[in-house]
Structure formats: structure tokens, C-alpha cells
Protein backbone atom coordinates (compact mmCIF):
# COMPACT_ATOMS: atom_id res chain seq x y z
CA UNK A 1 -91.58 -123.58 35.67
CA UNK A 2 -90.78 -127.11 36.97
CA UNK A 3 -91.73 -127.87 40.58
CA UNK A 4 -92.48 -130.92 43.12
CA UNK A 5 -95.85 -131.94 44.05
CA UNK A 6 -97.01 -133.95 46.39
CA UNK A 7 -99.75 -136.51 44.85
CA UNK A 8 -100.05 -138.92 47.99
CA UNK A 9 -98.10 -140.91 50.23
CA UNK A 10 -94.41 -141.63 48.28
CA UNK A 11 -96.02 -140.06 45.45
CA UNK A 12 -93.66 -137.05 44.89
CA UNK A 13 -93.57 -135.81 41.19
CA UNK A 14 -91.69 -132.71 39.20
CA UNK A 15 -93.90 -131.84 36.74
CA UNK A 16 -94.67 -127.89 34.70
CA UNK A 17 -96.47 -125.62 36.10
CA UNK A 18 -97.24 -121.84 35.38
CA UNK A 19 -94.69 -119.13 36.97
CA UNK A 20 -96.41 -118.05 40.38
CA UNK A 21 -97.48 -114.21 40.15
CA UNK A 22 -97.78 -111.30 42.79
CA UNK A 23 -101.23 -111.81 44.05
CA UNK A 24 -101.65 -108.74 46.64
CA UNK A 25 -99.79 -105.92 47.62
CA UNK A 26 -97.33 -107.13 49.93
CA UNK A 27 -96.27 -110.44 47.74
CA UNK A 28 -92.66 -110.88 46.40
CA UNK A 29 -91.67 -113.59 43.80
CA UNK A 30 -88.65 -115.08 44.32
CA UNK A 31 -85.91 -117.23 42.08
CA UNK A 32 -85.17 -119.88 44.26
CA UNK A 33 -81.64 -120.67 44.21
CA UNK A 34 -81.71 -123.38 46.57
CA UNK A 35 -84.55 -125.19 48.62
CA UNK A 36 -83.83 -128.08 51.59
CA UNK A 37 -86.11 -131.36 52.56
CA UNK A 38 -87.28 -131.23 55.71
CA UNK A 39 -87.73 -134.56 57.72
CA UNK A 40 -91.35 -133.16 58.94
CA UNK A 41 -92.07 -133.39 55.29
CA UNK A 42 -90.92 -136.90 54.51
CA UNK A 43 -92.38 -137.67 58.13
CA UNK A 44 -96.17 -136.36 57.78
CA UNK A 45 -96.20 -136.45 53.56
CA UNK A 46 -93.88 -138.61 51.90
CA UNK A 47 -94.70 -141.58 55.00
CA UNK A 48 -98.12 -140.87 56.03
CA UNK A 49 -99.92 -138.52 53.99
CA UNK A 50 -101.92 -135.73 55.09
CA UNK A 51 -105.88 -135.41 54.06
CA UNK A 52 -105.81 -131.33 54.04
CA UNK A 53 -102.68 -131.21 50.99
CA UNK A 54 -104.49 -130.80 47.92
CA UNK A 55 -102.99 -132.96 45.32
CA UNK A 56 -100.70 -130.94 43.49
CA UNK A 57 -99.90 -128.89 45.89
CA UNK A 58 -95.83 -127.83 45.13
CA UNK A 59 -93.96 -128.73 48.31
CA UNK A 60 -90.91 -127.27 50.47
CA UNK A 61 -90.79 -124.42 52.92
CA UNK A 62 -87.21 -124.05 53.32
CA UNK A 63 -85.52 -121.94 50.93
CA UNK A 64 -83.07 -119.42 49.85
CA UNK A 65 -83.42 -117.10 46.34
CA UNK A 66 -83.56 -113.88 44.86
CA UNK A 67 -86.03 -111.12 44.97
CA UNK A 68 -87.74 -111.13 41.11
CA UNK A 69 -90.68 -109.23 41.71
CA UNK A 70 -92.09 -107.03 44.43
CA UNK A 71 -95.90 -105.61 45.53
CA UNK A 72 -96.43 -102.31 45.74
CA UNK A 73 -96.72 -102.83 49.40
CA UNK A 74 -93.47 -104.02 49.71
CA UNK A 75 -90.65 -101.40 51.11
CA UNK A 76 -87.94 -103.14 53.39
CA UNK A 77 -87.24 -105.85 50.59
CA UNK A 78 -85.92 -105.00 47.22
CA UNK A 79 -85.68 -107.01 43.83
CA UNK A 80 -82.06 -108.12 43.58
CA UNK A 81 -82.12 -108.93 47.46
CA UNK A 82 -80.61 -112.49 47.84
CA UNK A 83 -82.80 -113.91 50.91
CA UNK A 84 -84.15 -116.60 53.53
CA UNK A 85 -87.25 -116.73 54.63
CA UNK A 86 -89.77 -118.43 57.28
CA UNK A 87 -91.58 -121.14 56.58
CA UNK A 88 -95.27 -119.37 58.07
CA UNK A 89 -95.16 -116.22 56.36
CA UNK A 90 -97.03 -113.26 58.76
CA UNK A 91 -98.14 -109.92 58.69
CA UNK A 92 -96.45 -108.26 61.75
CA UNK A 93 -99.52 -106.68 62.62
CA UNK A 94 -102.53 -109.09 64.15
CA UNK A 95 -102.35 -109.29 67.88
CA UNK A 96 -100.39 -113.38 67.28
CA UNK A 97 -97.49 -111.46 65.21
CA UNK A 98 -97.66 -109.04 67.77
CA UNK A 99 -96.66 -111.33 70.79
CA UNK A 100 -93.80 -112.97 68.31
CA UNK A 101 -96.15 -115.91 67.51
CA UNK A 102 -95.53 -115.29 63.89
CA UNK A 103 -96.44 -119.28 63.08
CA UNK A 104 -100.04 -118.40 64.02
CA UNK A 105 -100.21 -115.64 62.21
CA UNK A 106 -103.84 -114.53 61.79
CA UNK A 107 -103.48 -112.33 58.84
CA UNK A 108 -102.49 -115.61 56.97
CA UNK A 109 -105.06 -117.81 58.66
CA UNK A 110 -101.77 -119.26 59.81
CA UNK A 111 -100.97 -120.70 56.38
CA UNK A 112 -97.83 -122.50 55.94
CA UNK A 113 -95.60 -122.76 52.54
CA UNK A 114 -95.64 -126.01 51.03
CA UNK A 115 -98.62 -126.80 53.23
CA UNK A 116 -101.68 -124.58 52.29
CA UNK A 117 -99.37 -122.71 50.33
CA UNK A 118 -97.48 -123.07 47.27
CA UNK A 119 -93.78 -123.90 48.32
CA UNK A 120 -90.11 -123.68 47.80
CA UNK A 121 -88.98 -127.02 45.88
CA UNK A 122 -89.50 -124.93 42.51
CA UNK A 123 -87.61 -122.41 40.23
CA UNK A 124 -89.95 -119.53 41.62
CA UNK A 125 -92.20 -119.18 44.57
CA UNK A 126 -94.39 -116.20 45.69
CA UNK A 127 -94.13 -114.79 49.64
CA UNK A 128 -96.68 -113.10 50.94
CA UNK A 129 -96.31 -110.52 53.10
CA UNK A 130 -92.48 -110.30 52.24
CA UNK A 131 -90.95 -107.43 54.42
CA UNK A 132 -92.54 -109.38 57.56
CA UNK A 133 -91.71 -113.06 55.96
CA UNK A 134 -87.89 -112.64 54.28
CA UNK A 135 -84.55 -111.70 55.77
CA UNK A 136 -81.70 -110.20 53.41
CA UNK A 137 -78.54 -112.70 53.40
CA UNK A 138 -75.21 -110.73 54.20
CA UNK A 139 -73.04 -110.33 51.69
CA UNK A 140 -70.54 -113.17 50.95
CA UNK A 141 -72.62 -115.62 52.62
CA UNK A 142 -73.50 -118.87 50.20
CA UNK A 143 -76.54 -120.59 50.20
CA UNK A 144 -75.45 -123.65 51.89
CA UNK A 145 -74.11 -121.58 54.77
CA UNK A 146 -77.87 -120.01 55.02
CA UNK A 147 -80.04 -123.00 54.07
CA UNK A 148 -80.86 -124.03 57.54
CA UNK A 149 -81.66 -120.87 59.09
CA UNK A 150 -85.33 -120.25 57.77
CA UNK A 151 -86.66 -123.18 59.76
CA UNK A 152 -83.95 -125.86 60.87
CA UNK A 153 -81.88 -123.88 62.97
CA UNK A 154 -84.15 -121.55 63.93
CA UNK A 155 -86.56 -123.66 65.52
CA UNK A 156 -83.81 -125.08 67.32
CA UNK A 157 -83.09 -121.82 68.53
CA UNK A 158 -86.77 -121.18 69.45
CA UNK A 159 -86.79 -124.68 71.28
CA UNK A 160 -83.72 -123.79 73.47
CA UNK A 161 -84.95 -120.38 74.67
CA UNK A 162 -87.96 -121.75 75.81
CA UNK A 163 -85.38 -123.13 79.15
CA UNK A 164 -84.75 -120.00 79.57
CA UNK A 165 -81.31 -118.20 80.61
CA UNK A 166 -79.27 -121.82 80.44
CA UNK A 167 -76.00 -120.22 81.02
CA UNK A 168 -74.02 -122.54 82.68
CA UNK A 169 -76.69 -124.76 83.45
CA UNK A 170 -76.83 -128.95 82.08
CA UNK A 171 -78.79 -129.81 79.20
CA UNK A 172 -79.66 -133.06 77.10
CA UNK A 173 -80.91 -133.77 73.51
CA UNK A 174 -82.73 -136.61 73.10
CA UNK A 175 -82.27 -138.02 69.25
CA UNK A 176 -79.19 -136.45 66.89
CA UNK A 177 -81.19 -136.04 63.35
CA UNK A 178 -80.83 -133.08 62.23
CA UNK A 179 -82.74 -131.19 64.83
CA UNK A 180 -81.14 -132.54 67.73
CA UNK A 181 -77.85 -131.98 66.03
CA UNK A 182 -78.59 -128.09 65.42
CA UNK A 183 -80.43 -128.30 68.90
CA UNK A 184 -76.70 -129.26 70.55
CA UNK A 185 -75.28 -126.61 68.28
CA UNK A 186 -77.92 -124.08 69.61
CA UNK A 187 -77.94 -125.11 73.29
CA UNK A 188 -74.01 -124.50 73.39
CA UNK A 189 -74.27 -120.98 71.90
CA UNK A 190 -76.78 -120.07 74.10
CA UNK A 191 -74.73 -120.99 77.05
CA UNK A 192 -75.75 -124.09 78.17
CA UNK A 193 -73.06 -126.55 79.81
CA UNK A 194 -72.72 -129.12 79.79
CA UNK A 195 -74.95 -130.68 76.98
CA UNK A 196 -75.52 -134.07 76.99
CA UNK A 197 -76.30 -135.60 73.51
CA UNK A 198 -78.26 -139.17 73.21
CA UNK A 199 -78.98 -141.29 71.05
CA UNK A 200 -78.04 -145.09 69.85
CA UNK A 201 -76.13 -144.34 66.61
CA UNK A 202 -72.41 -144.37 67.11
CA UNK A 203 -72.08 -141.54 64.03
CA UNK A 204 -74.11 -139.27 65.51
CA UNK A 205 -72.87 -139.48 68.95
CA UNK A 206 -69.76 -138.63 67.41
CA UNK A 207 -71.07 -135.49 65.20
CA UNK A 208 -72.50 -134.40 68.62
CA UNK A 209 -69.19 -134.79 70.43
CA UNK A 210 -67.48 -132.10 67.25
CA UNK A 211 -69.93 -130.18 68.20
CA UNK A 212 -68.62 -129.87 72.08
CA UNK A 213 -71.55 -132.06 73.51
CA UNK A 214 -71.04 -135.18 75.85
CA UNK A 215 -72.36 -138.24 74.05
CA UNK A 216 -74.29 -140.89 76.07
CA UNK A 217 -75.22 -144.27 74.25
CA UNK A 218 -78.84 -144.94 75.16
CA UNK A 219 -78.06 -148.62 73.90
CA UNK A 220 -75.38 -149.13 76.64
CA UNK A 221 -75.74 -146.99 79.40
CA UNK A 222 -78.71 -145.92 81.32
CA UNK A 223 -79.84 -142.58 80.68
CA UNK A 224 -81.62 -141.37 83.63
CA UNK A 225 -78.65 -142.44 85.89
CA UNK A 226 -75.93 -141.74 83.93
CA UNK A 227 -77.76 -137.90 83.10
CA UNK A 228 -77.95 -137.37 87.21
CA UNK A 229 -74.20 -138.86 87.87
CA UNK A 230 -72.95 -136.23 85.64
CA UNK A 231 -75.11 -133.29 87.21
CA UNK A 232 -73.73 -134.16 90.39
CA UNK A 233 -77.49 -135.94 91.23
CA UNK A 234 -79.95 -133.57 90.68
CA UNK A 235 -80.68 -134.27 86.98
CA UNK A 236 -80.25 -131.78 83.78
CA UNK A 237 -81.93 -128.51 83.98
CA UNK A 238 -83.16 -129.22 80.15
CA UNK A 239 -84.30 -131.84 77.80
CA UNK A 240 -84.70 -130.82 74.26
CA UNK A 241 -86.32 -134.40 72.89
CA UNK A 242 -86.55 -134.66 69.40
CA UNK A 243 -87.66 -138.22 68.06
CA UNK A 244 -91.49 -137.82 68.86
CA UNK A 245 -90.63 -141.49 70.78
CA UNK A 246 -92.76 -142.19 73.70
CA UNK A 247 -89.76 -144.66 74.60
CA UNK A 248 -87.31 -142.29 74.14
CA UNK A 249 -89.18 -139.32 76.60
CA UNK A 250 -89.55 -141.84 79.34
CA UNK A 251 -85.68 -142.79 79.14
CA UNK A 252 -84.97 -139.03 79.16
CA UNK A 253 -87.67 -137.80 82.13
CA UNK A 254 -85.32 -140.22 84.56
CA UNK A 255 -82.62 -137.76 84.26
CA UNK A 256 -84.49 -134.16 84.36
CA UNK A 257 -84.16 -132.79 87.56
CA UNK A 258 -87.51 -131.44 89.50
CA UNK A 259 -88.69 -127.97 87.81
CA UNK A 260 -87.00 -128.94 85.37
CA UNK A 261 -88.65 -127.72 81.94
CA UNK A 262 -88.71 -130.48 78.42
CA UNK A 263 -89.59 -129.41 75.41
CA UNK A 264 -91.09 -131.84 72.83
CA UNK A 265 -89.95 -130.96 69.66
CA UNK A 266 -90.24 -133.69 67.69
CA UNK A 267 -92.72 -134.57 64.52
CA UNK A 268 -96.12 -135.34 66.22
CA UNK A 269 -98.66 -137.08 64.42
CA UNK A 270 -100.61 -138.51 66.86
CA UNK A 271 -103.40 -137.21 69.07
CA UNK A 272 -101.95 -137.88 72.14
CA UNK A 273 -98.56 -136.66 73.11
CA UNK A 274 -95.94 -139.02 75.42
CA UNK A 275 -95.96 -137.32 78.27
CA UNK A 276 -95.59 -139.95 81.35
CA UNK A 277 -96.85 -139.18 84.85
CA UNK A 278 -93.63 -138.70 86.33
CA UNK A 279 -94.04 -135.10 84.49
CA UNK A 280 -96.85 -134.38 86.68
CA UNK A 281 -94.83 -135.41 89.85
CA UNK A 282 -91.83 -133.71 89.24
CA UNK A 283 -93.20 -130.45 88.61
CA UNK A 284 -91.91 -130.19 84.87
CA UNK A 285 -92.34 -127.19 82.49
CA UNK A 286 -93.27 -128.74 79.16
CA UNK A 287 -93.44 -127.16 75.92
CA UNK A 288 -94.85 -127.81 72.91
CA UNK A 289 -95.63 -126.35 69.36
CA UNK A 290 -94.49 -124.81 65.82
CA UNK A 291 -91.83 -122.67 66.46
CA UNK A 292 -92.04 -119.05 65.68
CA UNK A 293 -88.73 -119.38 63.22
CA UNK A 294 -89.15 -115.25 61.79
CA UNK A 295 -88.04 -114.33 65.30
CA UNK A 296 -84.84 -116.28 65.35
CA UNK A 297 -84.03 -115.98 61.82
CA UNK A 298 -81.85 -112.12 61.88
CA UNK A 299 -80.02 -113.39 64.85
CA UNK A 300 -78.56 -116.55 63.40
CA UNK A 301 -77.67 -115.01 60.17
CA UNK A 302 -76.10 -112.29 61.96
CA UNK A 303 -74.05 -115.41 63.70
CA UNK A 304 -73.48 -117.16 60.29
CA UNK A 305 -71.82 -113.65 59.38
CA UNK A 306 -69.60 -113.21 62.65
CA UNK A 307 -68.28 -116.68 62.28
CA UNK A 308 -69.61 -117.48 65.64
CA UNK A 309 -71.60 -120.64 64.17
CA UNK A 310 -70.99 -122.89 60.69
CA UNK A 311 -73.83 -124.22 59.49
CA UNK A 312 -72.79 -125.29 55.97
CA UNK A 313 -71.30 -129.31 56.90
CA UNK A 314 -74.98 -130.12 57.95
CA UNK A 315 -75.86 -130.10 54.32
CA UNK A 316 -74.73 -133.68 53.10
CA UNK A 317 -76.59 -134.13 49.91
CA UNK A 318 -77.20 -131.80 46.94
CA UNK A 319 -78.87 -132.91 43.98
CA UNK A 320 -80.99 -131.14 41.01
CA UNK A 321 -84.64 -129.82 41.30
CA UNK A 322 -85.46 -132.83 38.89
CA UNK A 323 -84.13 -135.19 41.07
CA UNK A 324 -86.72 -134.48 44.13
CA UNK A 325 -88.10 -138.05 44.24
CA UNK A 326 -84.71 -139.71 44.59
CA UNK A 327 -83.84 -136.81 47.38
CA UNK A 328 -87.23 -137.44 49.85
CA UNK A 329 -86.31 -141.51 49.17
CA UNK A 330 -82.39 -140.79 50.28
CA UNK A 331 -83.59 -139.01 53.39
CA UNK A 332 -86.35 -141.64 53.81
CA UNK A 333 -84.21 -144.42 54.51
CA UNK A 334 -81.52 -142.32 56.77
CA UNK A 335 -82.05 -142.19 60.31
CA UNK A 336 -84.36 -139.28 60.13
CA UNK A 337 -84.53 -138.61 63.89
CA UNK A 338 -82.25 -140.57 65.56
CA UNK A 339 -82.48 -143.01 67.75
CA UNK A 340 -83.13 -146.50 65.91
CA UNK A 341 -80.82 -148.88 65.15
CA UNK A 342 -82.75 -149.95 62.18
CA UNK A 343 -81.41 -148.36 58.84
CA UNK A 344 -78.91 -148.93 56.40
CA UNK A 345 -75.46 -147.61 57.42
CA UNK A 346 -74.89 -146.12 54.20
CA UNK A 347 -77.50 -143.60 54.80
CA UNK A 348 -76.54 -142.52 57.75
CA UNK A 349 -74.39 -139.65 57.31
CA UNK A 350 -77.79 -138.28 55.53
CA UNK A 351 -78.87 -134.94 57.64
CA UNK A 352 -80.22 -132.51 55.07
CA UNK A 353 -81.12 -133.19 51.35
CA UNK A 354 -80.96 -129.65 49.41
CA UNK A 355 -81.93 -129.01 45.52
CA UNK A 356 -80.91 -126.59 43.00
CA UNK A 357 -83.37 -125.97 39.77
């Protein structure tokens, strides 16, 4: 089958490799109809480069397909069944799974497609543990309409419940890539008003307004005062920050009232996180971490289905399996997080790269 590895930093190659095989009991092998780029991919491989990917190692955790092959073990899912999945697959049985932690997932030894895994940017993949791991797509539902659930939109889910009930309570995103863009979408559908959406990028400010946020330009207006002048003082009740921008968090901490809980949901890399003091003396609730996507992922399909949510215009870019290096170098030079002013215009209608073997 053809697949992308990852060989090093901007070293992303489709080369032939044998089809992947059920390994244990509970394993399903899936044609993979479609598989997305994730910016933490071109972030922490395709930039950086991580020491614990093996060379070779076939890349991508989000993904939709169809069921090939099944374990012996496996009951709830069927071959035939078109599906998404989660990018941590998980047993639903050791005492992490149990308390919805599915992304630590000690029957796994919290192993992570595309990671210390084999992944999704392939014409077949293996799942372990697939009637914990996958999710049946309802019917009529296409794969771009579905693409973003496994991971995208689900962590954004995961990331907004962790304010609690919002319901009619103010909330900001800090940084409209992708994730803050699905984070707006998820904070209104959870309740939330108003949401305030930031970032310096007129294009995105304006895909956050569609999406019934109020925009604030972090190049022309200050945050902090502008966030507590339109929560009559006392600051949102949220702050869903998204660029991993130490900068960024201290613009947004201004306007979060006292109590207040910020979640840091961007791509961090570094050892320290950018958490200023004034957390400490407000009394913030801060949250970090991989979100738990398997627990999200029913409910947002379930929305997809009900035509409470659209999630299909987020993918901009669809090009073949064999085209993999030109997709991580499109999404490379968009405005991957939000929040700079320095990238080319042209790519910045770039949220999600998808390919199709």
C-alpha cells in the first residue's frame, strides 16, 4: 500500500509499504477513504521534529474509512461499517478509560496513531481495540462532513466543557486556526454567549463573526479592556487560548474575570507553559492536556446528523494521498494558529488539508 512517513524535520515521503494486518483480537483494518493534516503534526513533526518517531513511522491520526477486516474480539463494529475514529485508541476497561480519560489509556500504554502507532495518511490502517476506538458514521453523511470529528472538533468540544455549564455566560477564543475556529463553533452550541473571537487576521475575524462570535482585533484594540467593556466589567467567564503564545495568554488574562477558568489548548512544545502570575492572583481555573476526543466523538456526529452543526466548509484543501508533501508545505505556510501577521495572504484561507488514496 502507499503511505506517508515521516523521515525528519520537512522530510515527509509516500513511499510502499506492506498492507497492515490484524495483530490481536480486538484489531480492525480499515480502508481509509479520507485522512486530514493536523497542525499539531506540521507543528511538533514537519517544524521541529520529535526524537521518539521512529523514522518511517506512517503518519496521520485523523481519519475516516471502511471496516475491511475485524478480530475475533471485535462485536459492536462490523466490516462494511463506514467510520471515524479517535486519534488514542483505548480499551474501555483500565481504571484511565474508566474515568473517560481515554487519551491515557493504559491498556495501550497510551499510544497514539501516527505517533507510536502506525497512522491514517495511508490506503489501510489497523485500530486496535476497535469497538472502544471507532464510531459508525450515519447514513448519508460524507466524509468531509465527518472529517473533523475524530480529533478537531472533538477536542474543541472537550476544551469547552472543561468551563463548565457556560449557558449564557461570556467567552473568548484566543487565535482562529482551525481550533479556535471549531472552539467558537463549539462554545456557541454549548451555550455560551456571548463569544468573543481574537485574533489579528482580518479573514478569520470574519469566519468567526459567520460563525455568530464577536470579533475583536488584537492589532487595534486592547483586549483586556475591550473583553471587560463588553461583560459589563467583570471580564469573560472563559478563555479558550489556542496559539500556545505566551504574548497572546497575557493579552487574554486582562480580560478573564476572577474565578474565571482558561484552558490552554494550544500546541505546547516547551517545558514550561505561559502561565503569568496574574493567574495566581485572580484565582483562575486552568486546564491543560490531550483531550479525551472518544468521549465527544457520538455526540457531534449525532449533531452532524440533526443538522444542528456543519462542519464540511472547514475543509479547504483536498488533494491525493501522493500529494502529502505538497499538503503539510500548504498548511505550513498558512496561518496555522492564528494570530501573526506574518504569512502569505494567499494561504490564508488554509484551515484543514485532507487526502484521498
Amino acid at each position: 500500500m502507499r503511505a506517508v512517513t515521516y523521515n525528519g524535520p520537512r522530510d515527509v515521503r509516500v513511499e510502499e509499504l506492506p498492507d497492515p494486518k490484524i495483530e490481536a483480537p480486538e484489531d480492525a483494518v480499515l480502508r481509509v477513504t479520507m485522512s486530514g493534516i493536523c497542525a499539531a503534526d506540521v507543528e511538533m513533526y514537519y517544524r521541529q521534529g520529535l526524537d521518539f518517531i521512529h523514522l518511517g513511522t506512517v503518519l496521520g491520526h485523523e481519519y475516516v474509512g471502511v471496516v475491511e477486516e475485524v478480530g475475533r474480539g471485535v462485536t459492536r463494529i462490523r466490516k462494511g461499517d463506514h467510520v471515524i475514529g479517535s486519534p488514542y485508541p483505548s480499551c474501555g476497561a483500565c481504571p484511565e478509560c474508566r474515568e473517560k480519560l481515554t487519551s491515557h489509556c493504559r491498556g495501550t500504554g497510551r499510544a497514539a496513531l501516527g505517533s507510536t502507532l502506525s497512522g491514517a495518511h495511508a490506503e489501510r490502517m489497523r485500530v486496535p481495540f476497535a469497538d472502544h476506538t471507532l464510531e459508525r458514521v450515519p447514513a448519508d453523511l460524507t466524509d468531509e462532513q465527518v472529517i473533523c470529528v475524530g480529533d478537531a472538533f472533538s477536542t474543541a468540544l472537550h476544551h469547552a466543557s472543561l468551563g463548565g455549564d457556560l449557558t449564557g455566560k461570556p467567552a473568548a477564543v484566543l487565535g482562529l486556526g482551525l481550533a479556535g475556529l471549531l472552539g467558537v463553533m463549539a462554545l456557541r452550541t454549548l451555550g455560551a454567549d456571548p463569544v468573543i473571537a481574537i485574533d489579528v487576521i482580518p479573514g478569520r475575524l470574519e469566519r468567526a463573526k459567520g460563525l455568530g462570535a464577536e470579533p475583536l482585533h488584537a492589532g487595534t484594540e486592547r483586549v483586556g479592556r475591550v473583553l471587560r467593556e463588553r461583560t459589563e466589567g467583570r471580564g469573560v467567564a472563559f478563555l479558550l487560548e489556542t496559539t500556545a503564545d505566551a504574548e497572546a495568554v497575557g493579552l487574554g488574562l486582562g480580560g478573564l474575570r476572577a474565578g474565571g477558568a482558561l484552558v490552554l489548548g494550544g500546541t505546547y512544545t516547551e517545558d514550561r507553559l505561559p502561565v503569568p502570575s496574574a493567574a495566581h492572583w485572580k484565582s483562575l481555573r486552568i486546564f491543560t492536556g490531550v483531550a479525551s476526543t472518544r468521549e465527544w466523538n457520538r455526540l457531534a456526529l449525532q449533531w452532524i446528523a440533526a443538522g444542528r452543526i456543519d462542519l464540511a466548509p472547514f475543509v479547504t484543501d483536498t488533494l491525493p494521498l501522493s500529494d502529502a508533501p505538497g499538503g503539510f508545505l500548504r498548511m505550513d505556510r498558512s496561518p496555522l494558529h492564528g494570530f501573526t501577521e506574518n504569512y502569505n495572504p494567499v494561504a490564508e484561507s488554509c484551515l484543514k488539508v485532507v487526502l484521498k488514496p
